[in-house]
C-alpha atoms as a PDB file:
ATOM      1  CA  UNK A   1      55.123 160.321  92.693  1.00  0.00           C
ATOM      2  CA  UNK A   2      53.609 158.228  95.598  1.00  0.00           C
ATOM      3  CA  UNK A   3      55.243 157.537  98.486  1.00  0.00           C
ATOM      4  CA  UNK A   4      56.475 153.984  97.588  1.00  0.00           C
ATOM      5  CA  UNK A   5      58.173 155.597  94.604  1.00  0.00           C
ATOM      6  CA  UNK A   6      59.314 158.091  96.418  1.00  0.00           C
ATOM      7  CA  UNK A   7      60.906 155.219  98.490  1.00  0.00           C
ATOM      8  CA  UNK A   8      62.155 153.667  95.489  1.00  0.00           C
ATOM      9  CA  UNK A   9      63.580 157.066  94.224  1.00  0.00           C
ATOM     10  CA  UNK A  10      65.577 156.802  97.288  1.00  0.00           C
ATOM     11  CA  UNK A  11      67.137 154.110  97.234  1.00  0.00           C
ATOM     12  CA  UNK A  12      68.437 154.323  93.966  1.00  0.00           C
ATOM     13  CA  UNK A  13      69.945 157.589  94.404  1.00  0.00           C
ATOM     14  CA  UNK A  14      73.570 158.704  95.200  1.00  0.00           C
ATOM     15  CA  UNK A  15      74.943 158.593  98.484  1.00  0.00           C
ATOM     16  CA  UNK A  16      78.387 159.487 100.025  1.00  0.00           C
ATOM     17  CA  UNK A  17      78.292 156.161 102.543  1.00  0.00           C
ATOM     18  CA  UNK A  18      76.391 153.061 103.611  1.00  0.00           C
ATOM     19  CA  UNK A  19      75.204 155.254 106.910  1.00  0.00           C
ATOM     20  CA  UNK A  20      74.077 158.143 104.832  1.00  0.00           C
ATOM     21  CA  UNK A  21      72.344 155.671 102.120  1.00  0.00           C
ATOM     22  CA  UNK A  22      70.614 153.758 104.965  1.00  0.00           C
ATOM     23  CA  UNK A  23      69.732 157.178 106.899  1.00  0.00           C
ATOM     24  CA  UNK A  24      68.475 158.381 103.817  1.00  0.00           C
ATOM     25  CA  UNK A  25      66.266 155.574 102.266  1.00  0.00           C
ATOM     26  CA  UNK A  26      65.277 155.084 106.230  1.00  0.00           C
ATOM     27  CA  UNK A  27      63.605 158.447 106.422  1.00  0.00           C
ATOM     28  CA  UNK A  28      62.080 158.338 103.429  1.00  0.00           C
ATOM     29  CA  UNK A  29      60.340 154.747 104.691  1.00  0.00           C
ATOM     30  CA  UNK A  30      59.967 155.942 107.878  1.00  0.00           C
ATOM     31  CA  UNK A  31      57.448 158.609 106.030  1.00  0.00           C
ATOM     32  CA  UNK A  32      55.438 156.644 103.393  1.00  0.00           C
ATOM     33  CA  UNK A  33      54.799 154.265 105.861  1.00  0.00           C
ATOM     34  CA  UNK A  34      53.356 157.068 108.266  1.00  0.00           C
ATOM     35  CA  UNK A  35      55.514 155.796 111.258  1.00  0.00           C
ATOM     36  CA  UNK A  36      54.632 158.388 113.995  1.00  0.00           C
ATOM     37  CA  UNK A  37      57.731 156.858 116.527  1.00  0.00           C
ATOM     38  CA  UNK A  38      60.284 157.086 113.596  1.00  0.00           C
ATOM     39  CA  UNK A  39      62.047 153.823 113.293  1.00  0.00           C
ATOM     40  CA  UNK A  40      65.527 151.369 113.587  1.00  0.00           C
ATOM     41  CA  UNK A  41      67.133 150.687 110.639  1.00  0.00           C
ATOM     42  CA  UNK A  42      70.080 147.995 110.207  1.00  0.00           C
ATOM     43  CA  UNK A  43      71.748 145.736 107.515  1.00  0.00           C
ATOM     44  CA  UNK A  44      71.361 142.448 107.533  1.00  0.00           C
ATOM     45  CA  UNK A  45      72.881 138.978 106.380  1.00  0.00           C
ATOM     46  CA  UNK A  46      70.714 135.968 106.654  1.00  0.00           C
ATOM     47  CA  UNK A  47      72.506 132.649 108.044  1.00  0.00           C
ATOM     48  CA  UNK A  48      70.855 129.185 107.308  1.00  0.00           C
ATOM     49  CA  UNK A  49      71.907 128.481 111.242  1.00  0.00           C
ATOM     50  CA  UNK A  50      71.048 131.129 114.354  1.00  0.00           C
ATOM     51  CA  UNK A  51      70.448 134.353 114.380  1.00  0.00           C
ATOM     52  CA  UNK A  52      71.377 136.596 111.608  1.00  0.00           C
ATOM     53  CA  UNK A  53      74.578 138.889 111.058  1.00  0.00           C
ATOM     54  CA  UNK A  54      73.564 142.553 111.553  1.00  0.00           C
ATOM     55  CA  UNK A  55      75.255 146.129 111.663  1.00  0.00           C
ATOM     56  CA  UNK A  56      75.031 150.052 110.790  1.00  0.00           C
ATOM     57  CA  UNK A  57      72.271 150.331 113.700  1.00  0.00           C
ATOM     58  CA  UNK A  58      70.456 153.840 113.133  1.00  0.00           C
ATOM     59  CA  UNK A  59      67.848 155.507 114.917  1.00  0.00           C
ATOM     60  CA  UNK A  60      65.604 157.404 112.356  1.00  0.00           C
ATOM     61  CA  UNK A  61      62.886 159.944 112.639  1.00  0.00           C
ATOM     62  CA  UNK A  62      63.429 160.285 116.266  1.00  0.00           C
ATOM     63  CA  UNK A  63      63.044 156.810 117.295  1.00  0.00           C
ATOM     64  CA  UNK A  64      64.168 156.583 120.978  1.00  0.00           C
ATOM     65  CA  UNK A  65      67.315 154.578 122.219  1.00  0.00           C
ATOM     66  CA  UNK A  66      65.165 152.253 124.073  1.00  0.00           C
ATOM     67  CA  UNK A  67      63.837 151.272 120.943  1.00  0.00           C
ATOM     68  CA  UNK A  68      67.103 150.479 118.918  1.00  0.00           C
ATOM     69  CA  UNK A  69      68.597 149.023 122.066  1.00  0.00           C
ATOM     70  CA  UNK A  70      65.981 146.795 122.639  1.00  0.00           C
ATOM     71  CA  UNK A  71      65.535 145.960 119.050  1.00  0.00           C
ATOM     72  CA  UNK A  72      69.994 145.367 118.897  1.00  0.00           C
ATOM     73  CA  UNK A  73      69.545 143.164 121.755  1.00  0.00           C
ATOM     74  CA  UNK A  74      67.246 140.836 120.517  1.00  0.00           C
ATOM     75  CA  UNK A  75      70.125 139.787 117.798  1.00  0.00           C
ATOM     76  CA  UNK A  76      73.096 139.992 119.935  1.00  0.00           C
ATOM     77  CA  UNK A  77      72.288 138.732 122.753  1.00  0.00           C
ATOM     78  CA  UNK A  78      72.502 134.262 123.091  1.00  0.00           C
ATOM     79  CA  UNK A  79      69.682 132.503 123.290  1.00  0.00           C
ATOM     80  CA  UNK A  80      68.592 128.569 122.746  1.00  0.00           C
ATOM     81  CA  UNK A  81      69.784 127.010 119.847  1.00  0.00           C
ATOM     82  CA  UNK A  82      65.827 125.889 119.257  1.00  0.00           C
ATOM     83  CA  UNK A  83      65.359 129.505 119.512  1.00  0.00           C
ATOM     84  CA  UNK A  84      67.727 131.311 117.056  1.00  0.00           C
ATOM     85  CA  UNK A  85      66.829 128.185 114.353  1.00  0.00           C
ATOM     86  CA  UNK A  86      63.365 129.363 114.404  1.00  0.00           C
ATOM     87  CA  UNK A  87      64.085 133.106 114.354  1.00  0.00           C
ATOM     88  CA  UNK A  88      65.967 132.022 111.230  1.00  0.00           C
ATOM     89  CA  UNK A  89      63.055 130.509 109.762  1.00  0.00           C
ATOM     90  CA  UNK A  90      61.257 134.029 110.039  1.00  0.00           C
ATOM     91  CA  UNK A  91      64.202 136.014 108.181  1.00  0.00           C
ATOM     92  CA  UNK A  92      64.053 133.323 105.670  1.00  0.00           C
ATOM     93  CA  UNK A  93      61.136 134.229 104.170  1.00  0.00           C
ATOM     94  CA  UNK A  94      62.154 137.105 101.313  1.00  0.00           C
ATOM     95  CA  UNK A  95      61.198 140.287 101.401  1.00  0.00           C
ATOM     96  CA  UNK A  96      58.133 141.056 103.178  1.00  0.00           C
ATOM     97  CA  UNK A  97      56.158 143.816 105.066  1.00  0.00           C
ATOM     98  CA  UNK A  98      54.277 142.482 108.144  1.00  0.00           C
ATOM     99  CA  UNK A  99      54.357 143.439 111.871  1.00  0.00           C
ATOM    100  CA  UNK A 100      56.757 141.931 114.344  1.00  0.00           C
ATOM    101  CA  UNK A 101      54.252 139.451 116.590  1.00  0.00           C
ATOM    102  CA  UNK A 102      51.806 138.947 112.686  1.00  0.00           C
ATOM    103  CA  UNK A 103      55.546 137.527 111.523  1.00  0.00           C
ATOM    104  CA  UNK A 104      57.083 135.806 114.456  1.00  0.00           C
ATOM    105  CA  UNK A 105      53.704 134.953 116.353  1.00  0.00           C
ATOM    106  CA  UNK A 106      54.580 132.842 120.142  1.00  0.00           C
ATOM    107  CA  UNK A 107      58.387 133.442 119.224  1.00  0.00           C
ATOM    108  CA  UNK A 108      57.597 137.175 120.211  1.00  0.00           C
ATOM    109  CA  UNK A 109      57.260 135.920 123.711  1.00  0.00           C
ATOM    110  CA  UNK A 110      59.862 133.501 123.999  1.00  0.00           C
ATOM    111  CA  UNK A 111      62.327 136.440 123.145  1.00  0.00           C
ATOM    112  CA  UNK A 112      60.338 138.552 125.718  1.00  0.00           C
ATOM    113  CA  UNK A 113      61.309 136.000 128.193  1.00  0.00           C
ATOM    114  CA  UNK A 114      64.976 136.880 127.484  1.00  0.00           C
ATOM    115  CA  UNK A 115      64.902 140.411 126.948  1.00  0.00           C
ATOM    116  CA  UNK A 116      62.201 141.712 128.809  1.00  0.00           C
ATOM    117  CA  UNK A 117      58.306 142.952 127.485  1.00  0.00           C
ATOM    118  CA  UNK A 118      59.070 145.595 124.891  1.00  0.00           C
ATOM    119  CA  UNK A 119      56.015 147.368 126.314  1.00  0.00           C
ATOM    120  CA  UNK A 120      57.588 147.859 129.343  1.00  0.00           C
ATOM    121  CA  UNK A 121      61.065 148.512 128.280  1.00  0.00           C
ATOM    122  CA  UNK A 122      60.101 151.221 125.150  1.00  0.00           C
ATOM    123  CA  UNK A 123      56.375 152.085 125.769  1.00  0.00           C
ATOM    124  CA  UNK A 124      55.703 150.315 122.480  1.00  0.00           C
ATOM    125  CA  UNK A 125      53.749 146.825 121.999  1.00  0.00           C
ATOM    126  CA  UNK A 126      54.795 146.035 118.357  1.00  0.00           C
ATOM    127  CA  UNK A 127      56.389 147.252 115.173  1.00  0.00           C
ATOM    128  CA  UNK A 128      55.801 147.259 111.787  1.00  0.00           C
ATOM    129  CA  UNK A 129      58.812 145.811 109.724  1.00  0.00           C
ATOM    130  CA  UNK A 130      60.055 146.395 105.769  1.00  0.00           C
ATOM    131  CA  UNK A 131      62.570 142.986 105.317  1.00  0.00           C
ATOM    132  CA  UNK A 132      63.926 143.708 102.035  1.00  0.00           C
ATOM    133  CA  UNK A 133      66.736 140.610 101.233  1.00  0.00           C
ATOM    134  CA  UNK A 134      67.908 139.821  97.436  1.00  0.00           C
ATOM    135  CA  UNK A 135      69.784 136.523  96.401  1.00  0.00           C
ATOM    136  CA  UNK A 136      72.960 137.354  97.857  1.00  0.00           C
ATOM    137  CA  UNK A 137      71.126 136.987 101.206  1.00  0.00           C
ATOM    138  CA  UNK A 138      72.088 140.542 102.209  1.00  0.00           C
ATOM    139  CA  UNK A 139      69.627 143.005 102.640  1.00  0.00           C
ATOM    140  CA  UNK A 140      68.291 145.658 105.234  1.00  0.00           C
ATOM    141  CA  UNK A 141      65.363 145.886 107.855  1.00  0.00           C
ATOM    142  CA  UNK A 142      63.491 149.023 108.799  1.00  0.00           C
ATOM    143  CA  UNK A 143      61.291 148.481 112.054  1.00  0.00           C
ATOM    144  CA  UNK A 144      58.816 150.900 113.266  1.00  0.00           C
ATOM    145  CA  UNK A 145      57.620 151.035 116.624  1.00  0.00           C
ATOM    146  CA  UNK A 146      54.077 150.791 117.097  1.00  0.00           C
ATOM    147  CA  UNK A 147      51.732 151.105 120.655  1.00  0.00           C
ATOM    148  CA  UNK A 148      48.926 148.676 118.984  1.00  0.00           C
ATOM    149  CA  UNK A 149      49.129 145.514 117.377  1.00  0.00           C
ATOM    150  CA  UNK A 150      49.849 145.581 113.547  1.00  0.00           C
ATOM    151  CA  UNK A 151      47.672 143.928 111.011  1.00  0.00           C
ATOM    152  CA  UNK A 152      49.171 144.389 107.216  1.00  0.00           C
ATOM    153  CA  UNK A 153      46.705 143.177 104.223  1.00  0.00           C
ATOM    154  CA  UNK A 154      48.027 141.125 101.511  1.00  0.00           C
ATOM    155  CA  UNK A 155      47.563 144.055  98.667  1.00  0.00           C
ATOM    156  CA  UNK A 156      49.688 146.027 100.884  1.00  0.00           C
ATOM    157  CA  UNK A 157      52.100 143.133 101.649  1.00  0.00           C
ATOM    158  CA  UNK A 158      52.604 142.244  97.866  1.00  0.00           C
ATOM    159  CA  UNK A 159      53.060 146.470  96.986  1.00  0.00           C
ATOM    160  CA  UNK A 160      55.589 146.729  99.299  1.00  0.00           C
ATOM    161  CA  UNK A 161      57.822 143.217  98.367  1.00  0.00           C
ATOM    162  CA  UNK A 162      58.100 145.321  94.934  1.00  0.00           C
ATOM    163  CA  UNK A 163      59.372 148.064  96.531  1.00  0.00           C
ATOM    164  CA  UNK A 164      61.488 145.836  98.933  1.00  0.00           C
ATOM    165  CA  UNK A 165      63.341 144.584  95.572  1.00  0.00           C
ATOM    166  CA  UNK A 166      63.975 147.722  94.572  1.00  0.00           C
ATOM    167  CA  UNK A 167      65.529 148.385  97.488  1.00  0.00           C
ATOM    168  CA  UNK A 168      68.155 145.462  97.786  1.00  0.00           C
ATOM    169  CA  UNK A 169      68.423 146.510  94.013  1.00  0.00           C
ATOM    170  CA  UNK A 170      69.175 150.191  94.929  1.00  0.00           C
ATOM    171  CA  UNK A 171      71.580 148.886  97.886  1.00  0.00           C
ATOM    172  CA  UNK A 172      73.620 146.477  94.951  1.00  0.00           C
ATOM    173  CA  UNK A 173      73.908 149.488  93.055  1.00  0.00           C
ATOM    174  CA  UNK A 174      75.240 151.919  96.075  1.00  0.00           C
ATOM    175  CA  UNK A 175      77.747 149.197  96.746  1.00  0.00           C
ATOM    176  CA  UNK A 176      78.784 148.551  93.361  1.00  0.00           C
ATOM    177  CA  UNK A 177      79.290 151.506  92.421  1.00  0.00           C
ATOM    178  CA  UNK A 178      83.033 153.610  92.101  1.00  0.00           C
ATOM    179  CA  UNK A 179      81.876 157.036  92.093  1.00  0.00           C
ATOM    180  CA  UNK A 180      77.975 156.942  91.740  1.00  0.00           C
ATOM    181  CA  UNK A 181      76.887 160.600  91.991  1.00  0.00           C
ATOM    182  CA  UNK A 182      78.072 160.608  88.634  1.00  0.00           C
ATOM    183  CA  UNK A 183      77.780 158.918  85.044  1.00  0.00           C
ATOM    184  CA  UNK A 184      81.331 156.912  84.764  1.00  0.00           C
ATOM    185  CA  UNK A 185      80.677 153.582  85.090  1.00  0.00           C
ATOM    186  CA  UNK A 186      77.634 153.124  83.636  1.00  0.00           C
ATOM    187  CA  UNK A 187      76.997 150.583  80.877  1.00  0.00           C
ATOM    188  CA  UNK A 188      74.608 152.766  78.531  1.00  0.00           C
ATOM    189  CA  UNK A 189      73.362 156.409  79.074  1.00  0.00           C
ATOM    190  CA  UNK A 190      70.213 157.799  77.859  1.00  0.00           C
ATOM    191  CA  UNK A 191      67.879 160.541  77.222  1.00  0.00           C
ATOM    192  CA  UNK A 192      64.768 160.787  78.780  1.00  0.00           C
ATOM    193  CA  UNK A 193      62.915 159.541  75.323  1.00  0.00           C
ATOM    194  CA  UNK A 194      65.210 156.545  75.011  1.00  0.00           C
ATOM    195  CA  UNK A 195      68.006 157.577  72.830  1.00  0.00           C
ATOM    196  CA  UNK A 196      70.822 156.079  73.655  1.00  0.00           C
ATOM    197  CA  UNK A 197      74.176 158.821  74.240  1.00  0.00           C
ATOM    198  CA  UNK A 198      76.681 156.037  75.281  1.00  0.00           C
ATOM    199  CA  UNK A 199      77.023 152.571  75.379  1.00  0.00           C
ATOM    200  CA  UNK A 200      79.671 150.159  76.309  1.00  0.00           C
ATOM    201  CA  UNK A 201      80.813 147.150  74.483  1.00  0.00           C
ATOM    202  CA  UNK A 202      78.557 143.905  75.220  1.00  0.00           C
ATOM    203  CA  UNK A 203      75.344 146.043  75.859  1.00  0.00           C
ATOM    204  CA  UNK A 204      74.333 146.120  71.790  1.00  0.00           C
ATOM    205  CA  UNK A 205      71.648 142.949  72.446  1.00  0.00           C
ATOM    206  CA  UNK A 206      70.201 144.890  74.928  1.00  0.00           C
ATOM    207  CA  UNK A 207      70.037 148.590  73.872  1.00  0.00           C
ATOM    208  CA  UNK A 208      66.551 148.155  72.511  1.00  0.00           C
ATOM    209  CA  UNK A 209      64.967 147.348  75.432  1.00  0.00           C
ATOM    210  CA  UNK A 210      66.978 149.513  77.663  1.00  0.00           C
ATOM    211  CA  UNK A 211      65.593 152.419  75.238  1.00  0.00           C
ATOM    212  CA  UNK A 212      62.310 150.906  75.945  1.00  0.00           C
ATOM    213  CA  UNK A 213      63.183 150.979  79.728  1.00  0.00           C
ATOM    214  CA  UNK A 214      64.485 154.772  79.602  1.00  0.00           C
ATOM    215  CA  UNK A 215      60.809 155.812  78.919  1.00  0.00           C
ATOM    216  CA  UNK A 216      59.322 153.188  81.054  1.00  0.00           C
ATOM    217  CA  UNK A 217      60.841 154.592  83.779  1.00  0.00           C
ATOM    218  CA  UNK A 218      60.786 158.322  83.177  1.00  0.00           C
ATOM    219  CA  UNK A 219      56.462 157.439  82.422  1.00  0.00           C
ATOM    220  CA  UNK A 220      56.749 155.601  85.892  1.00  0.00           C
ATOM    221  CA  UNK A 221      58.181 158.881  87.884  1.00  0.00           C
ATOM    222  CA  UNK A 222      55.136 161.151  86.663  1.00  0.00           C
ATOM    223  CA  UNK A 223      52.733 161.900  89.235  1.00  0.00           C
ATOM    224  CA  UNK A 224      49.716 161.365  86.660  1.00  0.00           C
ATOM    225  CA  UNK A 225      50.546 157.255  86.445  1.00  0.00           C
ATOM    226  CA  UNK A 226      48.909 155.231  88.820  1.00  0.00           C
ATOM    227  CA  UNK A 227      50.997 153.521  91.464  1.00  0.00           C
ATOM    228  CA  UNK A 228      50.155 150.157  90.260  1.00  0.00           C
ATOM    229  CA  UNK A 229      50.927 150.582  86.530  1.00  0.00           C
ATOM    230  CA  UNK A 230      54.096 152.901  87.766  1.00  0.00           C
ATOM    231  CA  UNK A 231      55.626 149.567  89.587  1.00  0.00           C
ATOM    232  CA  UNK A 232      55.216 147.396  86.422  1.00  0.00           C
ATOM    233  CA  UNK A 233      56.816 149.814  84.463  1.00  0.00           C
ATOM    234  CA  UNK A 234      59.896 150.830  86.565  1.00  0.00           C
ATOM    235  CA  UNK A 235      61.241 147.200  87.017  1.00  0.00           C
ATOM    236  CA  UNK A 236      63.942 145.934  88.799  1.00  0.00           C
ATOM    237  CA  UNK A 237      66.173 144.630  86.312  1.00  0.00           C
ATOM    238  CA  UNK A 238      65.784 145.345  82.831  1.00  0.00           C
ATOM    239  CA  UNK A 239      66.620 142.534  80.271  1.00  0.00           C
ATOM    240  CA  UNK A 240      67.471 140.338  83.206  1.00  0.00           C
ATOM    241  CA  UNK A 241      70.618 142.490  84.279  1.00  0.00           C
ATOM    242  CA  UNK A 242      70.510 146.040  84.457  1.00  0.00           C
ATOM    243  CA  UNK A 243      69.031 148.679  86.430  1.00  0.00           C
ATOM    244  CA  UNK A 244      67.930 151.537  84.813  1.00  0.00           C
ATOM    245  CA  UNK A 245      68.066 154.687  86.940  1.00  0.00           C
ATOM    246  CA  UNK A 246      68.034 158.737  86.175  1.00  0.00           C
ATOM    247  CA  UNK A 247      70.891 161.312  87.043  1.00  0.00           C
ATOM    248  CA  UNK A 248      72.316 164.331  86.139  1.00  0.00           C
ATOM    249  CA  UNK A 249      74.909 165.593  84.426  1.00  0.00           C
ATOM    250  CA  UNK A 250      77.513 168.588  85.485  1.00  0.00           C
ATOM    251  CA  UNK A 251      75.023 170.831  83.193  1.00  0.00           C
ATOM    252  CA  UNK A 252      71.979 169.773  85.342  1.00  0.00           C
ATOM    253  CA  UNK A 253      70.597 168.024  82.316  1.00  0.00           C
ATOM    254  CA  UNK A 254      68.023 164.185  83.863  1.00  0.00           C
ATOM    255  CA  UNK A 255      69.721 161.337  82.151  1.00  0.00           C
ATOM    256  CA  UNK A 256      68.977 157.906  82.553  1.00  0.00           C
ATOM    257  CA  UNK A 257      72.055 155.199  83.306  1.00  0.00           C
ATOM    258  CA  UNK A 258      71.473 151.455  82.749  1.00  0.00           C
ATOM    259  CA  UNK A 259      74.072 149.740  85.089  1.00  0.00           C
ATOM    260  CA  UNK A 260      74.356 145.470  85.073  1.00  0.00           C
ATOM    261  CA  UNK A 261      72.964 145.234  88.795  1.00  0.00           C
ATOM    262  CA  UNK A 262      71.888 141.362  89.028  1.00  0.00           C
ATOM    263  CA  UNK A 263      72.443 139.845  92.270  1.00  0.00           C
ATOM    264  CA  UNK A 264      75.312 137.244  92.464  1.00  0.00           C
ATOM    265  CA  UNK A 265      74.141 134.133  93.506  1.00  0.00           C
ATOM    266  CA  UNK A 266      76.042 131.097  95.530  1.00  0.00           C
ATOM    267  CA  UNK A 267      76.100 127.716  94.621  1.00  0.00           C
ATOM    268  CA  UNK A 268      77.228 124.865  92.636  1.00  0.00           C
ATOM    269  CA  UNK A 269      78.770 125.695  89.244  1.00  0.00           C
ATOM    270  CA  UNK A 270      76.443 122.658  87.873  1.00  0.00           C
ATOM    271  CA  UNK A 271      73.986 125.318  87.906  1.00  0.00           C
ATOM    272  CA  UNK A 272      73.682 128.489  85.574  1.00  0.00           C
ATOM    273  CA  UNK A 273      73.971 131.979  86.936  1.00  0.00           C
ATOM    274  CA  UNK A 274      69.962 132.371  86.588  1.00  0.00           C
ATOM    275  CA  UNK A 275      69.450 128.959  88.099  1.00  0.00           C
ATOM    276  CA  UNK A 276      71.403 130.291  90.880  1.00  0.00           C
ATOM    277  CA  UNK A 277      69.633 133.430  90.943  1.00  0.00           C
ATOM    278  CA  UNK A 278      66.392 131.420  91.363  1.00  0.00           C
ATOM    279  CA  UNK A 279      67.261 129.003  93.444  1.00  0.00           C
ATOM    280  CA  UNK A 280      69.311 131.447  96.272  1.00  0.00           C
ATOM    281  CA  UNK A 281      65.655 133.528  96.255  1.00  0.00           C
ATOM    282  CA  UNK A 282      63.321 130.613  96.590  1.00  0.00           C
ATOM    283  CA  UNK A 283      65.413 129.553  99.410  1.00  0.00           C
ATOM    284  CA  UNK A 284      64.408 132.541 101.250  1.00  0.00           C
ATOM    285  CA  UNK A 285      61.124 132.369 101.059  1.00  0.00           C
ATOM    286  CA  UNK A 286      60.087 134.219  97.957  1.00  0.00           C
ATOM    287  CA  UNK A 287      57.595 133.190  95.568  1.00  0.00           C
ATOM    288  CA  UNK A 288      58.029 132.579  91.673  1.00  0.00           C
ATOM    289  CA  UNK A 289      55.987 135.794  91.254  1.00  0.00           C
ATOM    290  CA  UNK A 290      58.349 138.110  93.662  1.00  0.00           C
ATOM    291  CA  UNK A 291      61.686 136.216  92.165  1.00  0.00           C
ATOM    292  CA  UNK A 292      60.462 137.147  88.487  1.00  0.00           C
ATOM    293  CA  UNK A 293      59.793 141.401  89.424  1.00  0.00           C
ATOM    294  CA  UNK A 294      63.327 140.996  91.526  1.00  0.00           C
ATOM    295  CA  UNK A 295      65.447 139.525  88.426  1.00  0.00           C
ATOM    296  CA  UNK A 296      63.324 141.486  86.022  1.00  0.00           C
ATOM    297  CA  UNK A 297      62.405 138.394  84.064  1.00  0.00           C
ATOM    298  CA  UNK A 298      58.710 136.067  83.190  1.00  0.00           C
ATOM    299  CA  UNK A 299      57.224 134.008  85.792  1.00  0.00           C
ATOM    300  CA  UNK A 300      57.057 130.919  83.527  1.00  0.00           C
ATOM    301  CA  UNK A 301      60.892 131.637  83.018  1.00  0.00           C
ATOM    302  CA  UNK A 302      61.469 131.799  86.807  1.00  0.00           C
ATOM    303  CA  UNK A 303      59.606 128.266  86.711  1.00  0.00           C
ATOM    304  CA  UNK A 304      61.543 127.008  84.060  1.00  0.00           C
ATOM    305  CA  UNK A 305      65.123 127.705  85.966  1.00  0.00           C
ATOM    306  CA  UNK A 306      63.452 126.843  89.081  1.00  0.00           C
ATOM    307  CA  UNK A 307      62.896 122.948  87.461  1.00  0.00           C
ATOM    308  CA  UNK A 308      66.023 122.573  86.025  1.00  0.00           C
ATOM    309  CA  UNK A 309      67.693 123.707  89.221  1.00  0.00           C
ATOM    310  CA  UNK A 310      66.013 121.674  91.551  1.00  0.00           C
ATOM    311  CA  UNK A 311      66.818 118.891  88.910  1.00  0.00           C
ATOM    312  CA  UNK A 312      70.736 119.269  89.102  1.00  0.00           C
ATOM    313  CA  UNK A 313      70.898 119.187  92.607  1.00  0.00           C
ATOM    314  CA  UNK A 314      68.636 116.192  93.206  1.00  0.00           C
ATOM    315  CA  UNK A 315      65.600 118.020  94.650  1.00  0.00           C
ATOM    316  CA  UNK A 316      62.225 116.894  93.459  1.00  0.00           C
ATOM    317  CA  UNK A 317      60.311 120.238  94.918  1.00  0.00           C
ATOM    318  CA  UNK A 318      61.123 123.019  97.367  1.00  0.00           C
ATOM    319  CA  UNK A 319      58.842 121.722 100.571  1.00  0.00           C
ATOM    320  CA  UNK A 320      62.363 121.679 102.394  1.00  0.00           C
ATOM    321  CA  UNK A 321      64.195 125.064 102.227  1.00  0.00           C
ATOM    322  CA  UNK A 322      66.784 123.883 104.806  1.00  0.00           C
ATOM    323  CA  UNK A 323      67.503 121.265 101.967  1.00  0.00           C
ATOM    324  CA  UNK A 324      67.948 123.359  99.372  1.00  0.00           C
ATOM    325  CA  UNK A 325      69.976 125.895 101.098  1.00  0.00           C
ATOM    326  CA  UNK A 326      72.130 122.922 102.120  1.00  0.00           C
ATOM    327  CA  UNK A 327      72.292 121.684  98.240  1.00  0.00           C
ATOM    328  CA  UNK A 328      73.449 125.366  97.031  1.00  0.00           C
ATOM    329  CA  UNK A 329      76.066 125.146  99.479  1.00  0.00           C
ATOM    330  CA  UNK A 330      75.419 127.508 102.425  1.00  0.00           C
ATOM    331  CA  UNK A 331      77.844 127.696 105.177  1.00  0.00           C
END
């Protein structure tokens, strides 16, 4: 696999705790993204107003505590009102891979003004950072520290939102899940060719494409597909609602589970759960194209919700994202 599958692998598979599921899918960024000064990795819940909630700080790959202190400080610590709306502005804008001052541009210094140069306080000048947020507006950051100035390309940028939804899609699952090393709880369980061992009730509309999905998948984790075809097939939801992951049973024997995984959306009950679903990630910043890999559904249906959303809540387009997150009801 390449390294953003590897990434992807990751963060779908079992772990004992948040910590050790953020330490491990941490790492294994920390790697594909060749980060020589190992990186800071931390949860994260986006607020419309100041700076955002944050916790679970972790050092990875040998990052240094000046570093994650540094990095910790620039979201605890008050600053202007002005200051913290427009910091908001930059988490608002979906999953994304870019460096710090590429994202944040002058804002970098007005933080420096308040917490010092982070040259002169780590040794490093930038950082490179993987914002991964989903509908719920919780997500995860992983910064790397970098000595240069970072300049990300926009085939890069758009590879790595995929691999960003996967991971808020991985993070659902961790969360969601009982007793996830194992099978119990999942809604269908399959062979590697798509037969179907198990299924719950309400899943019968949807076993033919999760059979489809079973093989999709397993075809996406050789090493012989090419990365690009490998991220179409292994999608993040399959039939709009399920993640479809492998595991193994107590024999050692690779299964796949399909487990409903859909991010649950805020806002008024006018609005359908998909509408929702839409709305919540258009209002932080991602595009009709990102929103339709993350929810595992067509871009023209994304479009289609995204209309008849706006229409419901009175909203003619979505030029004014403050607006919107006002109309689904954000605190």
């Amino acid at each position: 696999m390449s390294k953003p599958l590897r990434v992807i692998a990751a963060a779908y598979a079992p772990a004992p705790s948040d910590e050790a599921w953020l330490k491990e899918v941490g790492e294994t960024v920390a790697w594909a993204l060749d980060a020589e000064a190992g990186g800071i990795a931390y949860f994260v819940r986006w607020r419309p107003r100041g700076l955002p909630e944050t916790h679970e700080w972790t050092r990875i790959a040998g990052a240094k505590e000046a570093d994650l202190l540094f990095a910790k400080e620039q979201h605890e610590i008050p600053v202007p009102e002005e200051l913290a709306t427009e910091a908001c502005r930059v988490y608002a804008r979906g999953s994304v891979l870019s460096g710090t001052r590429e994202l944040m541009g002058d804002l970098t210094t007005e933080f420096e003004s308040f917490h010092g140069k982070a040259s002169e306080r780590t040794g490093h000048f930038d950082s490179l950072n993987l914002l991964c947020m989903d509908a719920t507006h919780d997500g995860v950051n992983f910064l790397h520290p970098t000595r240069d100035r970072v300049h990300t390309h926009a085939r890069t940028r758009v590879l790595w939102s995929r691999v960003a939804a996967h991971i808020t899609a991985g993070l659902r699952m961790h969360r969601g899940a009982s007793d996830h090393a194992h099978l119990e709880g999942a809604d269908a369980i399959l062979s590697t060719d798509g037969h179907v061992l198990d299924a719950s009730r309400g899943t019968e509309a949807s076993l033919e494409a999760l059979r489809r999905a079973a093989r999709d998948v397993d075809r996406a984790r050789l090493r012989s597909t090419p990365e690009d075809e490998a991220l179409d097939l292994w999608k993040c939801l399959f039939s709009g609602e399920y993640s479809v992951v492998d595991r193994f049973d107590t024999d050692g024997k690779r299964l796949f589970i399909a487990k409903k995984n859909a991010p649950v959306a805020r806002g008024p009950r006018a609005l359908s759960e998909r509408e929702r679903q839409v709305l919540a990630l258009v209002s932080v910043g991602h595009s009709d194209k990102s929103a339709a890999y993350e929810l595992g559904i067509a871009e023209g249906t994304v479009a289609g919700h995204l209309h008849a959303g706006l229409k419901k809540l009175g909203l003619s387009s979505t030029t004014d994202l403050g607006l919107l997150r006002a109309a689904l009801g954000e605190p």
